[in-house]
PDB file of N, CA and C in Angstrom:
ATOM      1  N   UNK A   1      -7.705  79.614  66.490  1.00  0.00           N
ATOM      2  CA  UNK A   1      -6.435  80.296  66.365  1.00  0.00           C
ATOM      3  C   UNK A   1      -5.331  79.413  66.927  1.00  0.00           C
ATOM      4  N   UNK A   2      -4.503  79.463  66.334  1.00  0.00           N
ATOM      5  CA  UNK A   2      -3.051  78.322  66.672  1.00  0.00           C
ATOM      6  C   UNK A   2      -2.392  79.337  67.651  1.00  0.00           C
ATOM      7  N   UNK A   3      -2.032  79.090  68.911  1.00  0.00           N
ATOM      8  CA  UNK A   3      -1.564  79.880  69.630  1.00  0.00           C
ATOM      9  C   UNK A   3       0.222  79.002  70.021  1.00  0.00           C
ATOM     10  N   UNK A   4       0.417  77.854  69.217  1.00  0.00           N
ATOM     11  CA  UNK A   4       1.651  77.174  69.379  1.00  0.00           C
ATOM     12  C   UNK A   4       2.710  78.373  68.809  1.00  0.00           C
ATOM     13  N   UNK A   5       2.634  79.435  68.169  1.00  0.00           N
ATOM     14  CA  UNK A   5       4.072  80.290  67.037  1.00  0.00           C
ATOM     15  C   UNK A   5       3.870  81.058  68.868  1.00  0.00           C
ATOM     16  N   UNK A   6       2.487  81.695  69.156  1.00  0.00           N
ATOM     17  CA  UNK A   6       2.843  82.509  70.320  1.00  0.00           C
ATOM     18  C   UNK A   6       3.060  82.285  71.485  1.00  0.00           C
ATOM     19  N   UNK A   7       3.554  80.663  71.816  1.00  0.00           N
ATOM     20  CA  UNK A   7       3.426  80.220  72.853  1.00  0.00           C
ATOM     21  C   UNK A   7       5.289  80.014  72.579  1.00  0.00           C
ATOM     22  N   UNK A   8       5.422  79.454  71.597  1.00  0.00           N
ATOM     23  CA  UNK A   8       7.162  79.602  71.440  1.00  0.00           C
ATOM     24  C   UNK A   8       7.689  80.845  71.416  1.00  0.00           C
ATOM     25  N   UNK A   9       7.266  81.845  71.059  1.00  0.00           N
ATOM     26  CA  UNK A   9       7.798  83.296  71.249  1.00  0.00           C
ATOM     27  C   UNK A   9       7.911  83.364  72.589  1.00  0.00           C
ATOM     28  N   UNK A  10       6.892  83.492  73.482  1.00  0.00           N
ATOM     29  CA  UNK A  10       6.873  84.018  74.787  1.00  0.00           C
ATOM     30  C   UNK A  10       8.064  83.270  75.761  1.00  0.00           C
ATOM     31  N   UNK A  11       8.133  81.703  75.528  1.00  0.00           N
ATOM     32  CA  UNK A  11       9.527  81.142  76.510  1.00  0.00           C
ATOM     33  C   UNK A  11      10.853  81.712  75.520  1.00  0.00           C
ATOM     34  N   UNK A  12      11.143  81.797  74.336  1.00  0.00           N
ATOM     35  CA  UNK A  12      12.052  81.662  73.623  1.00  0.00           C
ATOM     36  C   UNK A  12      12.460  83.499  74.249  1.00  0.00           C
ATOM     37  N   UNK A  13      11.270  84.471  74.095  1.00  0.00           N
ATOM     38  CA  UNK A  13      11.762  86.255  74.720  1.00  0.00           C
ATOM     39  C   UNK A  13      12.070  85.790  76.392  1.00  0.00           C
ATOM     40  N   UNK A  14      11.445  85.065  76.585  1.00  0.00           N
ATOM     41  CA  UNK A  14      11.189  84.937  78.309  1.00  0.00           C
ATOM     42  C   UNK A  14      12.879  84.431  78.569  1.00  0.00           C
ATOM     43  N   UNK A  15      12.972  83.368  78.075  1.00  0.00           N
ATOM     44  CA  UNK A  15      14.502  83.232  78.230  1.00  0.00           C
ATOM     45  C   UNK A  15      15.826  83.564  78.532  1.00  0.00           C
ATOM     46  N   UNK A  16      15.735  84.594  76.936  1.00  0.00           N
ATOM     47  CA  UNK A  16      16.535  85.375  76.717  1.00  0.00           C
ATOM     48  C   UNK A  16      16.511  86.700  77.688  1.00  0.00           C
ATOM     49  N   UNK A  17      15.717  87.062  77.949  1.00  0.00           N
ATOM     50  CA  UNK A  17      15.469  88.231  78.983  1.00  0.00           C
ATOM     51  C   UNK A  17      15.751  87.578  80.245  1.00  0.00           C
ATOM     52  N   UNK A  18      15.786  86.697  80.703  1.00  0.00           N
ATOM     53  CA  UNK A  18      16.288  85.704  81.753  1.00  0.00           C
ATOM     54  C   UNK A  18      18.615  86.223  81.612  1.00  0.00           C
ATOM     55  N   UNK A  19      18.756  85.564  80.178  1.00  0.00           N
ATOM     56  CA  UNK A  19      20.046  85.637  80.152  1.00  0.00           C
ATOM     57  C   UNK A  19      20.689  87.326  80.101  1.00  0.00           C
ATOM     58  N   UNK A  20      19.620  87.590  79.571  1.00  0.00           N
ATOM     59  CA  UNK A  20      20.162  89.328  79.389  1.00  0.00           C
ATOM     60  C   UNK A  20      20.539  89.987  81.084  1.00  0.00           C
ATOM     61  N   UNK A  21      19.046  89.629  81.240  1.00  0.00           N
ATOM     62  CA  UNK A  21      19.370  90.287  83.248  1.00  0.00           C
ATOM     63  C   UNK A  21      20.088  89.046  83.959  1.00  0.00           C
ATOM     64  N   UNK A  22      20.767  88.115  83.531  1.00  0.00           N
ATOM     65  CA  UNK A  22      21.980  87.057  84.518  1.00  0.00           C
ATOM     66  C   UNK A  22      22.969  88.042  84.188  1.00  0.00           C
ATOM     67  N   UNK A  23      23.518  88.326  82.917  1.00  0.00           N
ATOM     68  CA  UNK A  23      24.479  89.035  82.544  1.00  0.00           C
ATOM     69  C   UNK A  23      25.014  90.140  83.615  1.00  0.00           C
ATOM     70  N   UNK A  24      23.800  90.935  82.956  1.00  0.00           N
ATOM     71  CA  UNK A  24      24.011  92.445  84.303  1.00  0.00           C
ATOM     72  C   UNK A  24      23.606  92.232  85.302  1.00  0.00           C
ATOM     73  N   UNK A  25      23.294  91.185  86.274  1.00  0.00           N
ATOM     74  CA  UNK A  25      23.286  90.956  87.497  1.00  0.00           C
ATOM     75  C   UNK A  25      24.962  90.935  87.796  1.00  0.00           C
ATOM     76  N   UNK A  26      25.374  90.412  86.768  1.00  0.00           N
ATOM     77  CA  UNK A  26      26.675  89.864  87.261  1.00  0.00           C
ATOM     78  C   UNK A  26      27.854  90.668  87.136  1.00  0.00           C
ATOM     79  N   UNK A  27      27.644  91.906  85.780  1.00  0.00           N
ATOM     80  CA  UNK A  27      28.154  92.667  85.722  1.00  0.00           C
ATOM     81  C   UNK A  27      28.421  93.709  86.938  1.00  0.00           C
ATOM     82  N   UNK A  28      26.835  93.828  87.531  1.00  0.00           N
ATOM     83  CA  UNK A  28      26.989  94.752  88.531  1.00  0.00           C
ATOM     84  C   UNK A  28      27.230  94.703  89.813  1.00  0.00           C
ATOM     85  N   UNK A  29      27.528  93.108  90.253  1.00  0.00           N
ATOM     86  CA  UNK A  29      27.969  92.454  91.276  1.00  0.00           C
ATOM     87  C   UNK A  29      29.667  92.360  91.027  1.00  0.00           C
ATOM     88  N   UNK A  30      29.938  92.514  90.548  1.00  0.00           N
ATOM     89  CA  UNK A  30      31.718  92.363  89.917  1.00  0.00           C
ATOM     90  C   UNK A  30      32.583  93.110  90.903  1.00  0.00           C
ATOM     91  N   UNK A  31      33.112  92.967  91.524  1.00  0.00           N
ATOM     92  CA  UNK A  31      34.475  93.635  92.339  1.00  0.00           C
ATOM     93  C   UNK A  31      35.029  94.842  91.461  1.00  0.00           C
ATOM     94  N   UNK A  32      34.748  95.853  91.939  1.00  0.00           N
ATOM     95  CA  UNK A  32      35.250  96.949  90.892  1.00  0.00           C
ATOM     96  C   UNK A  32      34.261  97.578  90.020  1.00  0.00           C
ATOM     97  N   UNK A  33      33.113  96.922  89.798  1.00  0.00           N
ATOM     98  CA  UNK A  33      32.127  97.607  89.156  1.00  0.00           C
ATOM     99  C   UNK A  33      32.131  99.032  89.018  1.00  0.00           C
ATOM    100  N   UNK A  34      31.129  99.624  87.805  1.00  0.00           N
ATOM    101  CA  UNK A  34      31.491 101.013  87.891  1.00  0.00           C
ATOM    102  C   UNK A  34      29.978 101.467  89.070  1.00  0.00           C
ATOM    103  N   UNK A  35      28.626 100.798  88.804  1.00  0.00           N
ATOM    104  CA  UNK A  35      27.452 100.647  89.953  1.00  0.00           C
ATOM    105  C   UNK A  35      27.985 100.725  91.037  1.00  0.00           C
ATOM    106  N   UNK A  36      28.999  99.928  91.499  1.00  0.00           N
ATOM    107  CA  UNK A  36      29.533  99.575  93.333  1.00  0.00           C
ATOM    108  C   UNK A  36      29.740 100.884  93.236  1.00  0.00           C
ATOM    109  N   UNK A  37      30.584 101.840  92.614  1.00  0.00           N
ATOM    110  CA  UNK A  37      31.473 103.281  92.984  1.00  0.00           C
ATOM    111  C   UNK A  37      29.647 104.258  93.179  1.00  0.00           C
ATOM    112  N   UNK A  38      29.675 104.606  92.042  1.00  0.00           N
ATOM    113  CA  UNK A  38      28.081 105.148  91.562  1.00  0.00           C
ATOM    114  C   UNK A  38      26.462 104.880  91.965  1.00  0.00           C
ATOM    115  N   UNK A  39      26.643 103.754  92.347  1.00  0.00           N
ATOM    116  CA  UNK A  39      25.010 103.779  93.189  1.00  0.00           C
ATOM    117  C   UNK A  39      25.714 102.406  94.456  1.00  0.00           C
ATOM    118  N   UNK A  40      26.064 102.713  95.358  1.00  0.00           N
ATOM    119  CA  UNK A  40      26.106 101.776  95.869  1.00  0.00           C
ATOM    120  C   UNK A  40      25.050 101.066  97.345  1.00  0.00           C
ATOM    121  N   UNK A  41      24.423 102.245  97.345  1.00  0.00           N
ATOM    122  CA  UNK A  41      22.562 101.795  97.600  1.00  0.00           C
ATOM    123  C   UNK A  41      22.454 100.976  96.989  1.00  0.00           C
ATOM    124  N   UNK A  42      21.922 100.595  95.565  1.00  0.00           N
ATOM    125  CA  UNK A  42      21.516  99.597  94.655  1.00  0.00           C
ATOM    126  C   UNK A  42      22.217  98.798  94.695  1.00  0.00           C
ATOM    127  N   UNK A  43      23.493  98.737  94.423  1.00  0.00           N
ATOM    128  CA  UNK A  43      24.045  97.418  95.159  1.00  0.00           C
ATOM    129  C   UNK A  43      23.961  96.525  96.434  1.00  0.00           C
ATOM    130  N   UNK A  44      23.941  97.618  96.945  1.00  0.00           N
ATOM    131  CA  UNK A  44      23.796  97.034  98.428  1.00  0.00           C
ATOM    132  C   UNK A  44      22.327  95.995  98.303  1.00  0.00           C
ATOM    133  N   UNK A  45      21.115  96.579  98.094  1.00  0.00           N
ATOM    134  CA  UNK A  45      19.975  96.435  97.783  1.00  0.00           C
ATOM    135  C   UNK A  45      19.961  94.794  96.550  1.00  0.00           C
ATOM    136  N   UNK A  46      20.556  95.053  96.042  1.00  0.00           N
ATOM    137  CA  UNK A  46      20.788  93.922  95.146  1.00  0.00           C
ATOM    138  C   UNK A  46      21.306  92.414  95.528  1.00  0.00           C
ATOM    139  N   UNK A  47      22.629  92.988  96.209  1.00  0.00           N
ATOM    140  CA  UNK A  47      23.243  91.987  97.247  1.00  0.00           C
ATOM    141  C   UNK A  47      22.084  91.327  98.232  1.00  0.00           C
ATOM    142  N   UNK A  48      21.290  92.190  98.479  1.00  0.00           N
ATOM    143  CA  UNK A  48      20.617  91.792  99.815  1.00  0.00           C
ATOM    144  C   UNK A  48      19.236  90.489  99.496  1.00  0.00           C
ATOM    145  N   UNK A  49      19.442  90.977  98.169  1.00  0.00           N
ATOM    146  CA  UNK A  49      18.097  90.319  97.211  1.00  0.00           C
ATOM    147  C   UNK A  49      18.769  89.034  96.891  1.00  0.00           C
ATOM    148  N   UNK A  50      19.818  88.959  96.462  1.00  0.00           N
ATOM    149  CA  UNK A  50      20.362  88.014  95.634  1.00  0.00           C
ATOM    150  C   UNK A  50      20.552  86.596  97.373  1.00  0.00           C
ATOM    151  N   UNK A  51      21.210  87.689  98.428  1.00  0.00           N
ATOM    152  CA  UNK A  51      20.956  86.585  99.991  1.00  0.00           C
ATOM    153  C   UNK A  51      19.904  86.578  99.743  1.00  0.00           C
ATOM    154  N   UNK A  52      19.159  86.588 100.129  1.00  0.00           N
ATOM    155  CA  UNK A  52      18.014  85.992 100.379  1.00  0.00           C
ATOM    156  C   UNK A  52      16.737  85.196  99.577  1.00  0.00           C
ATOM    157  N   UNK A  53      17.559  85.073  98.679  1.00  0.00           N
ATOM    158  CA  UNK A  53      16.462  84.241  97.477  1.00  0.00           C
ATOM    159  C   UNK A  53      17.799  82.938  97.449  1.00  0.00           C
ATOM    160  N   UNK A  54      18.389  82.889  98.128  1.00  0.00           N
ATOM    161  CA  UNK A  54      19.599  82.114  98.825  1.00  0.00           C
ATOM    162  C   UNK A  54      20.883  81.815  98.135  1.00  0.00           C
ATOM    163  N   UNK A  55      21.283  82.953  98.359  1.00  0.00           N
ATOM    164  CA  UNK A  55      22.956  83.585  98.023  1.00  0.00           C
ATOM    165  C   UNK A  55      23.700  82.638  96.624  1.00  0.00           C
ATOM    166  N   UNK A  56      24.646  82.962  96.538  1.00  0.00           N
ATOM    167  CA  UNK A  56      25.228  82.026  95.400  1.00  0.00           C
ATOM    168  C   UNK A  56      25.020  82.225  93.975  1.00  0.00           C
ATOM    169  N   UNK A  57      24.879  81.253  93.189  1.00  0.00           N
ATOM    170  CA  UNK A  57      24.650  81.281  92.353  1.00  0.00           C
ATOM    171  C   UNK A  57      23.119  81.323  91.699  1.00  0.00           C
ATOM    172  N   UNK A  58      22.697  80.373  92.780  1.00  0.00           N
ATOM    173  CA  UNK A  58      20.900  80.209  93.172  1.00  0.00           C
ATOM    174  C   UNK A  58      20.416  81.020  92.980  1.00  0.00           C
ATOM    175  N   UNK A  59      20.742  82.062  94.302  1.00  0.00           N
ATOM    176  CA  UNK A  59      20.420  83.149  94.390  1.00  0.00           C
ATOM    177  C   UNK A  59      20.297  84.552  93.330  1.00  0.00           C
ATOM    178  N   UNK A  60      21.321  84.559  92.735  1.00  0.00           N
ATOM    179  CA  UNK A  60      21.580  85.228  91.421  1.00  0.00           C
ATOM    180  C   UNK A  60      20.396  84.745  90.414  1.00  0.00           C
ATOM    181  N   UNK A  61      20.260  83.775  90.055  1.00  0.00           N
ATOM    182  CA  UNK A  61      18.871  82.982  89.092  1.00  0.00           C
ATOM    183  C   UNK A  61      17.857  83.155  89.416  1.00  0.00           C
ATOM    184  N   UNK A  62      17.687  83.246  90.964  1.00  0.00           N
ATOM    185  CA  UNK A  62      16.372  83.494  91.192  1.00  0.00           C
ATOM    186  C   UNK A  62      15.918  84.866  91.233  1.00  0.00           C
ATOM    187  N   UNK A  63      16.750  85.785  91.179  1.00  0.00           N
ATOM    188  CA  UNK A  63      16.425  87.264  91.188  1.00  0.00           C
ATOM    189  C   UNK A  63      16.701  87.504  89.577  1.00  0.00           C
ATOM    190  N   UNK A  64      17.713  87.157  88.955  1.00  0.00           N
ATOM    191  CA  UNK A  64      17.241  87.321  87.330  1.00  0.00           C
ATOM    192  C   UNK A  64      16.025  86.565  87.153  1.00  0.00           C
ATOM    193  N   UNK A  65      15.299  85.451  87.228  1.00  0.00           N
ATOM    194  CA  UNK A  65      14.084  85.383  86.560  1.00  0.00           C
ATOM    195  C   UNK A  65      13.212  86.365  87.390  1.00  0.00           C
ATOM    196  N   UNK A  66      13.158  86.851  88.408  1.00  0.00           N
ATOM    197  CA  UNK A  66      11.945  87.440  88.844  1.00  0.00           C
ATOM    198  C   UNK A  66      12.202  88.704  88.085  1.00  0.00           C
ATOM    199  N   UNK A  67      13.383  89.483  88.007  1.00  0.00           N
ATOM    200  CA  UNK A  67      13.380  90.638  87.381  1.00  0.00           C
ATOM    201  C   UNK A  67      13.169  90.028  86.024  1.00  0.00           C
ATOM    202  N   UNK A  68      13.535  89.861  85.189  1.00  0.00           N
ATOM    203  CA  UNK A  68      13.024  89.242  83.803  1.00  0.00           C
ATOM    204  C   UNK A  68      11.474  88.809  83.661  1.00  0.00           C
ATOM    205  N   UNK A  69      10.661  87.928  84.839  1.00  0.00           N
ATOM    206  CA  UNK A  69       9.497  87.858  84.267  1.00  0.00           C
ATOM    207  C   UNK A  69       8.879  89.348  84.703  1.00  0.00           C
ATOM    208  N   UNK A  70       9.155  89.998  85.746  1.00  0.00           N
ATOM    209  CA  UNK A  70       8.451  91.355  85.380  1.00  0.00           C
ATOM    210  C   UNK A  70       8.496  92.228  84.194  1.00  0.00           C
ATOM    211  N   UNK A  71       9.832  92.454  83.805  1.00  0.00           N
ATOM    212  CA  UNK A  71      10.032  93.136  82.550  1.00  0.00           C
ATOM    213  C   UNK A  71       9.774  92.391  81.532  1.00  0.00           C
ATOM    214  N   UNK A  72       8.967  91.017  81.585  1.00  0.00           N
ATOM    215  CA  UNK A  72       8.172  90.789  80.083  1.00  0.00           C
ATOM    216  C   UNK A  72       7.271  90.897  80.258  1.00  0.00           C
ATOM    217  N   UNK A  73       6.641  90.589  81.461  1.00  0.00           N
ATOM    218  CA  UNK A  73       5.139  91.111  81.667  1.00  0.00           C
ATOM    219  C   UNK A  73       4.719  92.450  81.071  1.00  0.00           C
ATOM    220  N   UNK A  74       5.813  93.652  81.942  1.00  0.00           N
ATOM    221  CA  UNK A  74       5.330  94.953  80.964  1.00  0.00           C
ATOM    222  C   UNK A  74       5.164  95.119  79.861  1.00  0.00           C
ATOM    223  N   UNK A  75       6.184  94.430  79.585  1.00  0.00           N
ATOM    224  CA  UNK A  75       6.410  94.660  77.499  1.00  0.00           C
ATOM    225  C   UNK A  75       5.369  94.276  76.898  1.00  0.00           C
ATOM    226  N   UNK A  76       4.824  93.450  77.531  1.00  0.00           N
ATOM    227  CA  UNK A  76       3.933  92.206  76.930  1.00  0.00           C
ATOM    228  C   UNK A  76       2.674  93.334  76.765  1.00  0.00           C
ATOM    229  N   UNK A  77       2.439  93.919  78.096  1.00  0.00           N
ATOM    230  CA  UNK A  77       1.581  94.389  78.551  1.00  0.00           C
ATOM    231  C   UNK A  77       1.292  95.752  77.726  1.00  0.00           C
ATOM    232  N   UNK A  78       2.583  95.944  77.430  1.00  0.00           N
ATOM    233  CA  UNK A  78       2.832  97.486  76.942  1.00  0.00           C
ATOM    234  C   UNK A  78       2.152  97.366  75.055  1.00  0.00           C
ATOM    235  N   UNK A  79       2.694  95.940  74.664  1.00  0.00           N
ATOM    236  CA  UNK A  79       2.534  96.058  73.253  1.00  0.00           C
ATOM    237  C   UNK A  79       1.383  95.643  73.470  1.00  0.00           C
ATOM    238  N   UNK A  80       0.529  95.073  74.331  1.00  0.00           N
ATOM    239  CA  UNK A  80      -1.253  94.685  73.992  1.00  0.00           C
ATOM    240  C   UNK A  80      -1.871  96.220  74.315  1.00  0.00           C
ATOM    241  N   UNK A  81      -1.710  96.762  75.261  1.00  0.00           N
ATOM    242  CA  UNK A  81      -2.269  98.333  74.666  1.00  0.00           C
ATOM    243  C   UNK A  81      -2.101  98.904  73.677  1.00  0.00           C
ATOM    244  N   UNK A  82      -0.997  98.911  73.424  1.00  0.00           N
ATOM    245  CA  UNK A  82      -0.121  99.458  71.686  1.00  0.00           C
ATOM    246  C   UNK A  82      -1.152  98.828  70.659  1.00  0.00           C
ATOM    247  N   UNK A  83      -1.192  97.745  70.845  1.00  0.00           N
ATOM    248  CA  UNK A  83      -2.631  96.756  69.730  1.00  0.00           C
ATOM    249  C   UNK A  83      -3.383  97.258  69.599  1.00  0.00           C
ATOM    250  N   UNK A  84      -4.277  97.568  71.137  1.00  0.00           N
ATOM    251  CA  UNK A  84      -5.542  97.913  71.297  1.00  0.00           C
ATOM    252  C   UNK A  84      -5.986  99.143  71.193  1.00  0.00           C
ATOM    253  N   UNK A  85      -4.752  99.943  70.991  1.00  0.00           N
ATOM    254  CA  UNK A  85      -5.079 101.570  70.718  1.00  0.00           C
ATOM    255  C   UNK A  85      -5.303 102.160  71.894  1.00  0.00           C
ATOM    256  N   UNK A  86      -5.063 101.708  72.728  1.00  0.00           N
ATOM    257  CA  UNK A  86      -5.128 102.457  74.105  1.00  0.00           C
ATOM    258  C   UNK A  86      -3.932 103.433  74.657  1.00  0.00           C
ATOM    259  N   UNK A  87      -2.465 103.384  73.766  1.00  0.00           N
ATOM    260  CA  UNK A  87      -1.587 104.296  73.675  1.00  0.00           C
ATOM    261  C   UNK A  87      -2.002 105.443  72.633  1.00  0.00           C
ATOM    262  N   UNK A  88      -1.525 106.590  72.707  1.00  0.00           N
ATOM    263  CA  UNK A  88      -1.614 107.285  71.818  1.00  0.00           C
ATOM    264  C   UNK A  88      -0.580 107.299  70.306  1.00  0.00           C
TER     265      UNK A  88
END
């Protein structure tokens, strides 16, 4: 089995799910946000994540890929049960 078409899918989704959650990291870090008013636990919480994976811009990248490779893991995870018939 040629696993090169599914090996370019997975960085090419992995990526993009990388840029999707930079986006709304950044959205929800924004001065004025509508999150800051509305959950500002989670912000706070976010902020605290983004220090310590070491502040900045860094910091921001390194908490979008970790949130991004979790949420492809699930998906990933979600559509190989979906395959396997293990969803209903």
């Amino acid at each position: 089995m040629d696993t090169g078409l599914l090996r370019s899918f997975g960085v090419w989704a992995r990526r993009g799910l990388i840029g999707e959650v930079a986006g709304r990291v950044a959205a929800v870090l924004a001065p004025g946000s509508v999150q800051r008013v509305e959950l500002p636990g989670a912000v706070a919480a976010l902020e605290q994540a983004v220090t310590a994976a070491g502040g900045g811009e860094a910091g921001r990248a390194a908490v979008a890929d970790t949130v991004a490779y979790t949420w492809f893991n699930r998906i990933i995870a979600l559509r190989f049960m979906d395959a396997n018939g293990y969803t209903g």
